[in-house]
N, C-alpha and C. Protein backbone atom coordinates (compact mmCIF):
# COMPACT_ATOMS: atom_id res chain seq x y z
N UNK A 1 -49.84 -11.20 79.91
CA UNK A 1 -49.96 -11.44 78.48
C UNK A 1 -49.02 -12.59 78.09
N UNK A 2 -49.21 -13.59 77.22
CA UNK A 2 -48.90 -14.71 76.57
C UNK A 2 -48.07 -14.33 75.82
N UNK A 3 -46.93 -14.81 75.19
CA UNK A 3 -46.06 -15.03 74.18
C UNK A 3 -46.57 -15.54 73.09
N UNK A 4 -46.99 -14.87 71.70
CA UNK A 4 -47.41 -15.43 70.76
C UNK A 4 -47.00 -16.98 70.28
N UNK A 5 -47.90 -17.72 69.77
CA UNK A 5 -48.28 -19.12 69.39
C UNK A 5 -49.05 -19.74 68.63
N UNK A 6 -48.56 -20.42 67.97
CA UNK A 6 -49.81 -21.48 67.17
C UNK A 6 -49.39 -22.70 67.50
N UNK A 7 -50.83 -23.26 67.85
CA UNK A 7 -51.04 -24.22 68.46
C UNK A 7 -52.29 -25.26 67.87
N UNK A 8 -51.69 -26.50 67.83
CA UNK A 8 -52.54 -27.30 66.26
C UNK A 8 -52.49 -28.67 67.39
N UNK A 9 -53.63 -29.14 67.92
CA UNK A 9 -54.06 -30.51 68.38
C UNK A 9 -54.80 -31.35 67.71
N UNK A 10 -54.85 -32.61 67.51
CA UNK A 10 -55.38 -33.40 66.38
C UNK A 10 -55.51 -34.98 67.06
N UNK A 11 -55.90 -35.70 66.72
CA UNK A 11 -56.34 -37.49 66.12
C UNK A 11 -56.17 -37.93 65.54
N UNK A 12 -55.30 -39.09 65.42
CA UNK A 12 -54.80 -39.41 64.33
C UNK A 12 -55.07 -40.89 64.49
N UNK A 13 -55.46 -41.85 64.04
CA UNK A 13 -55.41 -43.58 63.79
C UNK A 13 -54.22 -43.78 63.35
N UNK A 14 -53.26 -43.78 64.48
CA UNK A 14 -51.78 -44.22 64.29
C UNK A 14 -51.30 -44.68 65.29
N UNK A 15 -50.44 -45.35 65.33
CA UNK A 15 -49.50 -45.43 67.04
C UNK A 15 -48.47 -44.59 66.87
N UNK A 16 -48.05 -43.84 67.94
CA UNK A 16 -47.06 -43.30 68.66
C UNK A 16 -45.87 -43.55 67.76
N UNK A 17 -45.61 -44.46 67.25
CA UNK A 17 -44.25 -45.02 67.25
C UNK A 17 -44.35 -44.60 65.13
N UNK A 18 -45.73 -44.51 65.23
CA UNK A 18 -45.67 -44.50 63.56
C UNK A 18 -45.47 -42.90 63.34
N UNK A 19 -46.59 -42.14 64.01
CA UNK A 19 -46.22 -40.89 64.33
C UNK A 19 -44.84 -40.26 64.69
N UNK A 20 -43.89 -41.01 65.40
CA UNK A 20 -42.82 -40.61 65.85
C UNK A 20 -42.10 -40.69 64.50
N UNK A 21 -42.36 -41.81 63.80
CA UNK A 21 -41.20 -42.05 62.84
C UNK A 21 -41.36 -40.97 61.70
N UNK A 22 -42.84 -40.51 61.51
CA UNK A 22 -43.56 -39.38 60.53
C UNK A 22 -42.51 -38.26 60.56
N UNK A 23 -42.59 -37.92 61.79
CA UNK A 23 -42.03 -36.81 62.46
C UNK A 23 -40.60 -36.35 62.20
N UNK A 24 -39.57 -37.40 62.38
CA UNK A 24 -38.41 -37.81 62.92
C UNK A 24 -37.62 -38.98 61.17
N UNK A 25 -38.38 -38.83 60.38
CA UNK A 25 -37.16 -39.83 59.59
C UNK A 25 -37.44 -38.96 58.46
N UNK A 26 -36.45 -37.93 57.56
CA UNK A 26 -36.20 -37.76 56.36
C UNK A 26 -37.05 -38.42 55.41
N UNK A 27 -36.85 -39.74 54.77
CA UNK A 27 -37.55 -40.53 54.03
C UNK A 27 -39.21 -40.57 54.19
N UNK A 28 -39.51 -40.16 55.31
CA UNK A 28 -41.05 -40.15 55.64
C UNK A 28 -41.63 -38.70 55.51
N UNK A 29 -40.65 -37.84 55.79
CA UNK A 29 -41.39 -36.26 56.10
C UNK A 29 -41.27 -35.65 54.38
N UNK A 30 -40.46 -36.15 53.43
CA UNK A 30 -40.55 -36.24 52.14
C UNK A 30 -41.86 -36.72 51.63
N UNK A 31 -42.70 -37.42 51.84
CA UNK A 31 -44.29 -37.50 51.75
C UNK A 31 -45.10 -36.23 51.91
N UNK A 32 -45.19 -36.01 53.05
CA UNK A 32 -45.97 -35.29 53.28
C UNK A 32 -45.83 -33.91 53.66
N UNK A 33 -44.21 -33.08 53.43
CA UNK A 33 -44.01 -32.27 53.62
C UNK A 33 -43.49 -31.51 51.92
N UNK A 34 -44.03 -31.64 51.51
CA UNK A 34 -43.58 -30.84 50.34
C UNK A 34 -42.27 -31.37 49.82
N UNK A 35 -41.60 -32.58 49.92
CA UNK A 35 -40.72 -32.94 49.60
C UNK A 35 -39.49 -32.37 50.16
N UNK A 36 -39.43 -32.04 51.63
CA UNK A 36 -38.72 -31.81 52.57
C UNK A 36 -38.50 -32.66 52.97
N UNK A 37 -36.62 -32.74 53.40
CA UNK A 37 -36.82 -34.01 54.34
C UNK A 37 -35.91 -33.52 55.39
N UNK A 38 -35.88 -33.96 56.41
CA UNK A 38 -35.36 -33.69 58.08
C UNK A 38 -34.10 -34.70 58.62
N UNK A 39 -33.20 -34.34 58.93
CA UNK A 39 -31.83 -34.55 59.04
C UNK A 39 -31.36 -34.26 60.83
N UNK A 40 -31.53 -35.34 61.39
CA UNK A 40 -30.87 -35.05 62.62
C UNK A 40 -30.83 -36.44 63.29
N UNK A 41 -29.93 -36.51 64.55
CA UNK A 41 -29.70 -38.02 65.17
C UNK A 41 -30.52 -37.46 66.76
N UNK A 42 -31.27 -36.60 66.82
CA UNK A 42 -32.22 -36.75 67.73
C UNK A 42 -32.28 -36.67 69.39
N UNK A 43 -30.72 -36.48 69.03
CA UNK A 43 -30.01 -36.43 70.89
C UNK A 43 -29.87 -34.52 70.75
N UNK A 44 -29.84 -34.32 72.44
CA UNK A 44 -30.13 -33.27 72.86
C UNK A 44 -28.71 -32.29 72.32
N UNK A 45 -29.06 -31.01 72.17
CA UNK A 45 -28.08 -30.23 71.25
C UNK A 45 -27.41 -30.49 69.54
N UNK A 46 -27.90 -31.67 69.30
CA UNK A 46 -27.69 -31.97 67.83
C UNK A 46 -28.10 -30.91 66.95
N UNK A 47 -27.87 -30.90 65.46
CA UNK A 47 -28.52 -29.63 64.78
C UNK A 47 -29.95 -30.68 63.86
N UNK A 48 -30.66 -29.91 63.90
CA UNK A 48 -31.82 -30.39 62.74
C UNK A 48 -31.57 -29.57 61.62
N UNK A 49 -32.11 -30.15 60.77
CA UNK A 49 -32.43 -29.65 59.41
C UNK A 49 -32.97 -30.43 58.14
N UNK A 50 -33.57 -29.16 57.73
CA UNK A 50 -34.63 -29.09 56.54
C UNK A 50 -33.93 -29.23 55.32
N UNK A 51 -33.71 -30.16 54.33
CA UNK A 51 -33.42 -29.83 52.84
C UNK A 51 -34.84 -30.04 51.99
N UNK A 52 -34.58 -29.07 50.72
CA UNK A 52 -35.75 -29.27 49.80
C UNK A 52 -35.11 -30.24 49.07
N UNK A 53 -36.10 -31.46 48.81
CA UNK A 53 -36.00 -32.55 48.04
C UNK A 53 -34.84 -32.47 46.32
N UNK A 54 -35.72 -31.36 45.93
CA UNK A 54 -35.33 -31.39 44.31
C UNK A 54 -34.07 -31.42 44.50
N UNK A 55 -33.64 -29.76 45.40
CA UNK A 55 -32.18 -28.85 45.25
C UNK A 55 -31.12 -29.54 46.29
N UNK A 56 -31.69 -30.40 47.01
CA UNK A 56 -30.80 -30.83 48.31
C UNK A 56 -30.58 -29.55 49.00
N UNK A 57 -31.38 -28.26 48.72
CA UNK A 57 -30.67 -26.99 49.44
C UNK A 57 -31.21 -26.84 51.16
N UNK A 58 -30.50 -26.44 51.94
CA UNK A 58 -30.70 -26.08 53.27
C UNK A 58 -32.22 -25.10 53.26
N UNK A 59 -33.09 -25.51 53.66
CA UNK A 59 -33.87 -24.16 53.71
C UNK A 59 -34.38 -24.03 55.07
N UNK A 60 -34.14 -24.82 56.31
CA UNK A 60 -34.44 -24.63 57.72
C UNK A 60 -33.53 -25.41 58.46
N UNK A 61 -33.22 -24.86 59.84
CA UNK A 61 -32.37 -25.46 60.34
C UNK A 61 -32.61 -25.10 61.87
N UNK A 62 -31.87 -26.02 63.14
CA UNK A 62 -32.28 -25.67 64.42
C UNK A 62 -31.51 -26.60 64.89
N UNK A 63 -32.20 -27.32 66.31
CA UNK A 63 -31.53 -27.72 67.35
C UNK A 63 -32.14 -28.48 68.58
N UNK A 64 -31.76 -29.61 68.73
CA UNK A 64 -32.91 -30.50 69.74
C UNK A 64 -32.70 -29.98 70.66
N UNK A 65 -34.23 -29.76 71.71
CA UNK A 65 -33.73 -29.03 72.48
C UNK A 65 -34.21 -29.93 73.46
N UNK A 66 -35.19 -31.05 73.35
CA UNK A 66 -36.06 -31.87 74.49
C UNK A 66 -36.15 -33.33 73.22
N UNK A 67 -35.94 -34.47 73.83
CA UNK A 67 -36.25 -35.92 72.61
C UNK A 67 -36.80 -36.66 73.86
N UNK A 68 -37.84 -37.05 74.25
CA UNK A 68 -38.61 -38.18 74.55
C UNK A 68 -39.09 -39.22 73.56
N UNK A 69 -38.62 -40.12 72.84
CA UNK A 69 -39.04 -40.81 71.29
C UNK A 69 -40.19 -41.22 71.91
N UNK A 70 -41.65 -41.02 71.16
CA UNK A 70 -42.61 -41.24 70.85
C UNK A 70 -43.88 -41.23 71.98
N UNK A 71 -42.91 -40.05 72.65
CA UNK A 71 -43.54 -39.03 73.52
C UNK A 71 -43.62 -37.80 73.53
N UNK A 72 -42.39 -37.22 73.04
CA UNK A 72 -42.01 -35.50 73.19
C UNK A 72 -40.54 -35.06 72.22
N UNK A 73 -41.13 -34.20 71.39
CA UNK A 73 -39.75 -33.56 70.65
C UNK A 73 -39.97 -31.92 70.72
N UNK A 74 -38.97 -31.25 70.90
CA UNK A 74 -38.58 -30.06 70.61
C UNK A 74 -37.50 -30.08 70.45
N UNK A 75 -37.40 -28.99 69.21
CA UNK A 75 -36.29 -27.96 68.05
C UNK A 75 -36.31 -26.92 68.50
N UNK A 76 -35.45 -26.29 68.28
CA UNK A 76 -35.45 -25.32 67.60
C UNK A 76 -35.46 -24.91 66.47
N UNK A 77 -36.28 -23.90 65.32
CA UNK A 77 -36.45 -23.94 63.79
C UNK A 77 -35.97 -21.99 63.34
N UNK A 78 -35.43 -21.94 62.60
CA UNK A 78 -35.59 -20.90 61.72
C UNK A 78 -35.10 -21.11 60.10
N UNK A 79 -35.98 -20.37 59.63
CA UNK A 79 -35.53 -20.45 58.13
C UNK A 79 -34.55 -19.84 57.83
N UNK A 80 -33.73 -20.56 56.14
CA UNK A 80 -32.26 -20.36 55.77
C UNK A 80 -33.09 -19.55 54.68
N UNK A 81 -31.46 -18.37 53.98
CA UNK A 81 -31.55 -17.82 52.94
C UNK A 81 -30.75 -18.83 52.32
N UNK A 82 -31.61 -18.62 51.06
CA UNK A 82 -30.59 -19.37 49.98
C UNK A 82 -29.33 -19.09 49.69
N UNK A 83 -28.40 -18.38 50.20
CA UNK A 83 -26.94 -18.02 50.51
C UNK A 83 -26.84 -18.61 51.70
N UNK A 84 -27.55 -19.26 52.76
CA UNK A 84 -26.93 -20.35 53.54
C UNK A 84 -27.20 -19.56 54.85
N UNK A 85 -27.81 -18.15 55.04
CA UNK A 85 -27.59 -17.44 56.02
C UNK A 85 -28.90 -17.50 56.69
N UNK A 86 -28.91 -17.40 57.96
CA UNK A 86 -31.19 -17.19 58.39
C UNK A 86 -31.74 -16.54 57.89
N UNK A 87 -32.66 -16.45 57.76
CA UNK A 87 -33.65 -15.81 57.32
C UNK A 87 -34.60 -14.96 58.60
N UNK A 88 -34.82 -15.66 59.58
CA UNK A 88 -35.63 -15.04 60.80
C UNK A 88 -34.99 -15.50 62.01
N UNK A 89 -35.24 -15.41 63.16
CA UNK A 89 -34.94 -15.37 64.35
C UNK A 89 -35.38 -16.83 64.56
N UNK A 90 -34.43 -17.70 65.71
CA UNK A 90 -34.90 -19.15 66.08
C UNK A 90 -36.13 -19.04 66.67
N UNK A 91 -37.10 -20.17 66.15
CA UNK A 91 -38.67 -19.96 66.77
C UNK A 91 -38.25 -21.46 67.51
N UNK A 92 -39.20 -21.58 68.43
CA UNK A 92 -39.30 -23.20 69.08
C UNK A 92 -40.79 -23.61 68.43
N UNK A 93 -39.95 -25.54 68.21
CA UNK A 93 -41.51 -26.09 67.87
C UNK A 93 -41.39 -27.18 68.66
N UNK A 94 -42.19 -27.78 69.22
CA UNK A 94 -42.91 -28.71 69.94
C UNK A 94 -43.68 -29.48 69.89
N UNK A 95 -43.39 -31.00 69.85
CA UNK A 95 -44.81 -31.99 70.03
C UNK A 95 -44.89 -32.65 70.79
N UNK A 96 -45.77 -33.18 70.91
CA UNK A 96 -46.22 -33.60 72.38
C UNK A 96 -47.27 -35.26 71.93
N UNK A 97 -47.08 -36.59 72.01
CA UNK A 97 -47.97 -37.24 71.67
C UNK A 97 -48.32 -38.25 73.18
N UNK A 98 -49.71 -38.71 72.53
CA UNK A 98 -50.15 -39.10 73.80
C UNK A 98 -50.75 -40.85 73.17
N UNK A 99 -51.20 -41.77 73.36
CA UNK A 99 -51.61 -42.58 72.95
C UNK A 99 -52.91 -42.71 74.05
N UNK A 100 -54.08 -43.14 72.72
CA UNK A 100 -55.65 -43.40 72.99
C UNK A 100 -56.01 -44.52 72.88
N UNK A 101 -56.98 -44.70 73.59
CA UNK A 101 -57.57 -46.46 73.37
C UNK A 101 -57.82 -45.95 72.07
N UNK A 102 -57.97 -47.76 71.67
CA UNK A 102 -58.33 -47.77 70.28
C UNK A 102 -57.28 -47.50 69.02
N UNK A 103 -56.37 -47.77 69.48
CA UNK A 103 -55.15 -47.40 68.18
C UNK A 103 -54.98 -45.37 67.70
N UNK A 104 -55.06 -44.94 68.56
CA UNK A 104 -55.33 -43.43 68.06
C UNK A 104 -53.96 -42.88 69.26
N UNK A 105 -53.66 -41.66 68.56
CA UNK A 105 -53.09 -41.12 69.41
C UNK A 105 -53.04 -39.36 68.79
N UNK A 106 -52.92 -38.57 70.48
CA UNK A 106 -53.79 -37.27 70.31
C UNK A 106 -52.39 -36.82 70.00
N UNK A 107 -52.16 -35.77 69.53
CA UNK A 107 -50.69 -35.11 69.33
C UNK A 107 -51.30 -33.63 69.73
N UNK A 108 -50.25 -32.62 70.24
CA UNK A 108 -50.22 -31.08 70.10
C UNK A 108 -49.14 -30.60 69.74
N UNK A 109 -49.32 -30.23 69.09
CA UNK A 109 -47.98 -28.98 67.85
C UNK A 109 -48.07 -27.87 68.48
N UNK A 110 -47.11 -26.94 69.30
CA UNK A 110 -46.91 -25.79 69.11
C UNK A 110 -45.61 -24.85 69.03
N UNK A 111 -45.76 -24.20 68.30
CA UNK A 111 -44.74 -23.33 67.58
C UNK A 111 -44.84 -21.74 68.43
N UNK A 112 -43.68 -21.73 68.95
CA UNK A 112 -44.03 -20.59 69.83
C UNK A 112 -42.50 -20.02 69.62
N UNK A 113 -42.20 -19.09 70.36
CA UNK A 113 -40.99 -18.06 70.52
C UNK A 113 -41.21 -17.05 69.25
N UNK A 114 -41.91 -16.72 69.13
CA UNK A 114 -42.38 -15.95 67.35
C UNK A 114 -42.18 -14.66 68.25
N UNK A 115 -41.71 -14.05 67.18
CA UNK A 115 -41.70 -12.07 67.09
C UNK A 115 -42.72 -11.61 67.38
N UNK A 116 -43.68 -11.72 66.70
CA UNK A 116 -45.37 -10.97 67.60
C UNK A 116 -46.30 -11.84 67.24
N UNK A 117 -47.64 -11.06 67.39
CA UNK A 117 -48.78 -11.81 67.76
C UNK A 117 -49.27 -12.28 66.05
N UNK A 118 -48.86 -11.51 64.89
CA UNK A 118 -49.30 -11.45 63.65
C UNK A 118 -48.62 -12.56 63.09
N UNK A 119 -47.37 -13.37 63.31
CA UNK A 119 -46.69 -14.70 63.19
C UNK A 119 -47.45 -15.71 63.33
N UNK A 120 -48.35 -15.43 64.19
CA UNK A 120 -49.42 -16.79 64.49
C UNK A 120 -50.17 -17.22 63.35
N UNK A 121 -50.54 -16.07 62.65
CA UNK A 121 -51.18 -16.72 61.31
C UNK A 121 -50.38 -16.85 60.32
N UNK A 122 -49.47 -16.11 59.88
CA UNK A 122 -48.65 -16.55 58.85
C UNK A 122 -47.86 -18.83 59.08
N UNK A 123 -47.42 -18.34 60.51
CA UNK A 123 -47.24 -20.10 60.58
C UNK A 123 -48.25 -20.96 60.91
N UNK A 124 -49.66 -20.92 60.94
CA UNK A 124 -50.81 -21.94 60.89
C UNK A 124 -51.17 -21.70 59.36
N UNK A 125 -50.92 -20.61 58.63
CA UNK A 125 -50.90 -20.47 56.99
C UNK A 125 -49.79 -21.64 56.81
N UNK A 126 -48.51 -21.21 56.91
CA UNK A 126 -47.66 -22.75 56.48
C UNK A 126 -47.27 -24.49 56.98
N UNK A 127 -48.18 -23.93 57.97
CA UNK A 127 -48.57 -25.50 58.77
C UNK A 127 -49.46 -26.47 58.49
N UNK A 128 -50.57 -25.49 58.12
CA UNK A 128 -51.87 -25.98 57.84
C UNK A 128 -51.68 -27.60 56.72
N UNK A 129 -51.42 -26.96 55.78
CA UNK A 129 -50.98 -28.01 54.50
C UNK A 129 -50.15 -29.51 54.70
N UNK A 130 -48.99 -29.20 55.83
CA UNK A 130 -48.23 -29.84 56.02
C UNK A 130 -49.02 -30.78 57.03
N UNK A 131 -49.95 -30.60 58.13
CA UNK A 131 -50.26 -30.92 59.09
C UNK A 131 -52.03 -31.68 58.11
N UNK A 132 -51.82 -31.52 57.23
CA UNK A 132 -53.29 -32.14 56.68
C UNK A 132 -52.94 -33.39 55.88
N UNK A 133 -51.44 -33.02 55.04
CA UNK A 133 -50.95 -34.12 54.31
C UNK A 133 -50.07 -35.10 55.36
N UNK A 134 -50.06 -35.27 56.35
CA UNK A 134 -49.35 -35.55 57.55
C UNK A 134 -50.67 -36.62 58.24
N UNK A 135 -51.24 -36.01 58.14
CA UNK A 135 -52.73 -36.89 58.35
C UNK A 135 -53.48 -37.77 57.51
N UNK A 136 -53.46 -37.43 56.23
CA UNK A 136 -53.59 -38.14 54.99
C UNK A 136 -52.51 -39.65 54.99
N UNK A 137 -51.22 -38.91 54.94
CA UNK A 137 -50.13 -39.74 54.98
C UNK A 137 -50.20 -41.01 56.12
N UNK A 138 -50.77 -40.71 57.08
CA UNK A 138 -50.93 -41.68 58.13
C UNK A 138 -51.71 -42.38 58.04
N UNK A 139 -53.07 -41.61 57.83
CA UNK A 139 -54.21 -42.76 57.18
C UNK A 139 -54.28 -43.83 56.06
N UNK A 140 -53.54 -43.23 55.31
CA UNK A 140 -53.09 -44.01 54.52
C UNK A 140 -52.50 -45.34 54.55
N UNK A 141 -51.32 -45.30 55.64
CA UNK A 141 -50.98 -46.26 55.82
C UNK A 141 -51.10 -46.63 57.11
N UNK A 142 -52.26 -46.47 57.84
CA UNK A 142 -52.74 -47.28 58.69
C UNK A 142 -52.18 -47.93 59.67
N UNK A 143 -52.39 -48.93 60.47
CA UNK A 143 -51.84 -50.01 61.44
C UNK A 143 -50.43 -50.80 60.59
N UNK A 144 -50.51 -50.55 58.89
CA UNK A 144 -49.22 -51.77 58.85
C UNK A 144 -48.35 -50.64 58.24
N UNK A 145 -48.04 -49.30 58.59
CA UNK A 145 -46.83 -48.68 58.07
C UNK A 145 -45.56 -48.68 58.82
């Protein structure tokens, strides 16, 4: 038996490097993440983290655990209480990008180390959105972002 997972593969008309920066720069993940932005220098054992735009408040936080730039990232993620404390147990997330002829490149997202098998939908419920405006966001700006 498998260790519960959600697992999100996609196409995107981007390069690698635009994707990477999506991923990986504060100022960019504020687009398309709900006005979240992501805080880390990307070397192995560093801490990541999530602030919400409005409050500047902590609301996720983790830990590089793998950086290939504009090949391979893994965190570690769990959510903060608004008293600064976790909220759930560290989950691992993972991406993986690949570059396609034709200016495209395939990515796979997966979010794994989850508590049970019923986690899988609650985090493709809060992925979903993020991972659509993430795609929007790219198309958008195309070959000159």
């Amino acid at each position: 038996m498998s260790d519960p997972a959600f697992v999100h593969e996609d196409v995107l008309d981007t390069t690698p490097s635009r994707l990477w920066a999506a991923l990986t720069s504060g100022e960019i993940t504020r687009r398309y993440w709900f006005d979240r932005r992501v805080e880390s220098d990307w070397t192995v054992g560093s801490a990541v983290r999530f602030y919400d735009g409005d409050s500047d408040r902590l609301t996720d936080s983790g830990e590089v655990l793998e950086c290939e730039p504009t090949r391979r990232l893994v965190y570690s993620f769990r959510q903060e209480a608004s008293d600064g404390g976790p909220v759930s147990p560290a989950t691992r997330v993972s991406f993986e990008l690949r570059p396609l002829p034709g200016g495209k490149v395939r990515y796979r997202l997966v979010h794994d180390r989850l508590v049970e098998a019923a986690d899988v939908a609650a985090w493709r419920e809060g992925w979903a959105p993020i991972l659509a405006n993430l795609r929007e966001y790219l198309a958008g700006h195309g070959a000159t972002a």
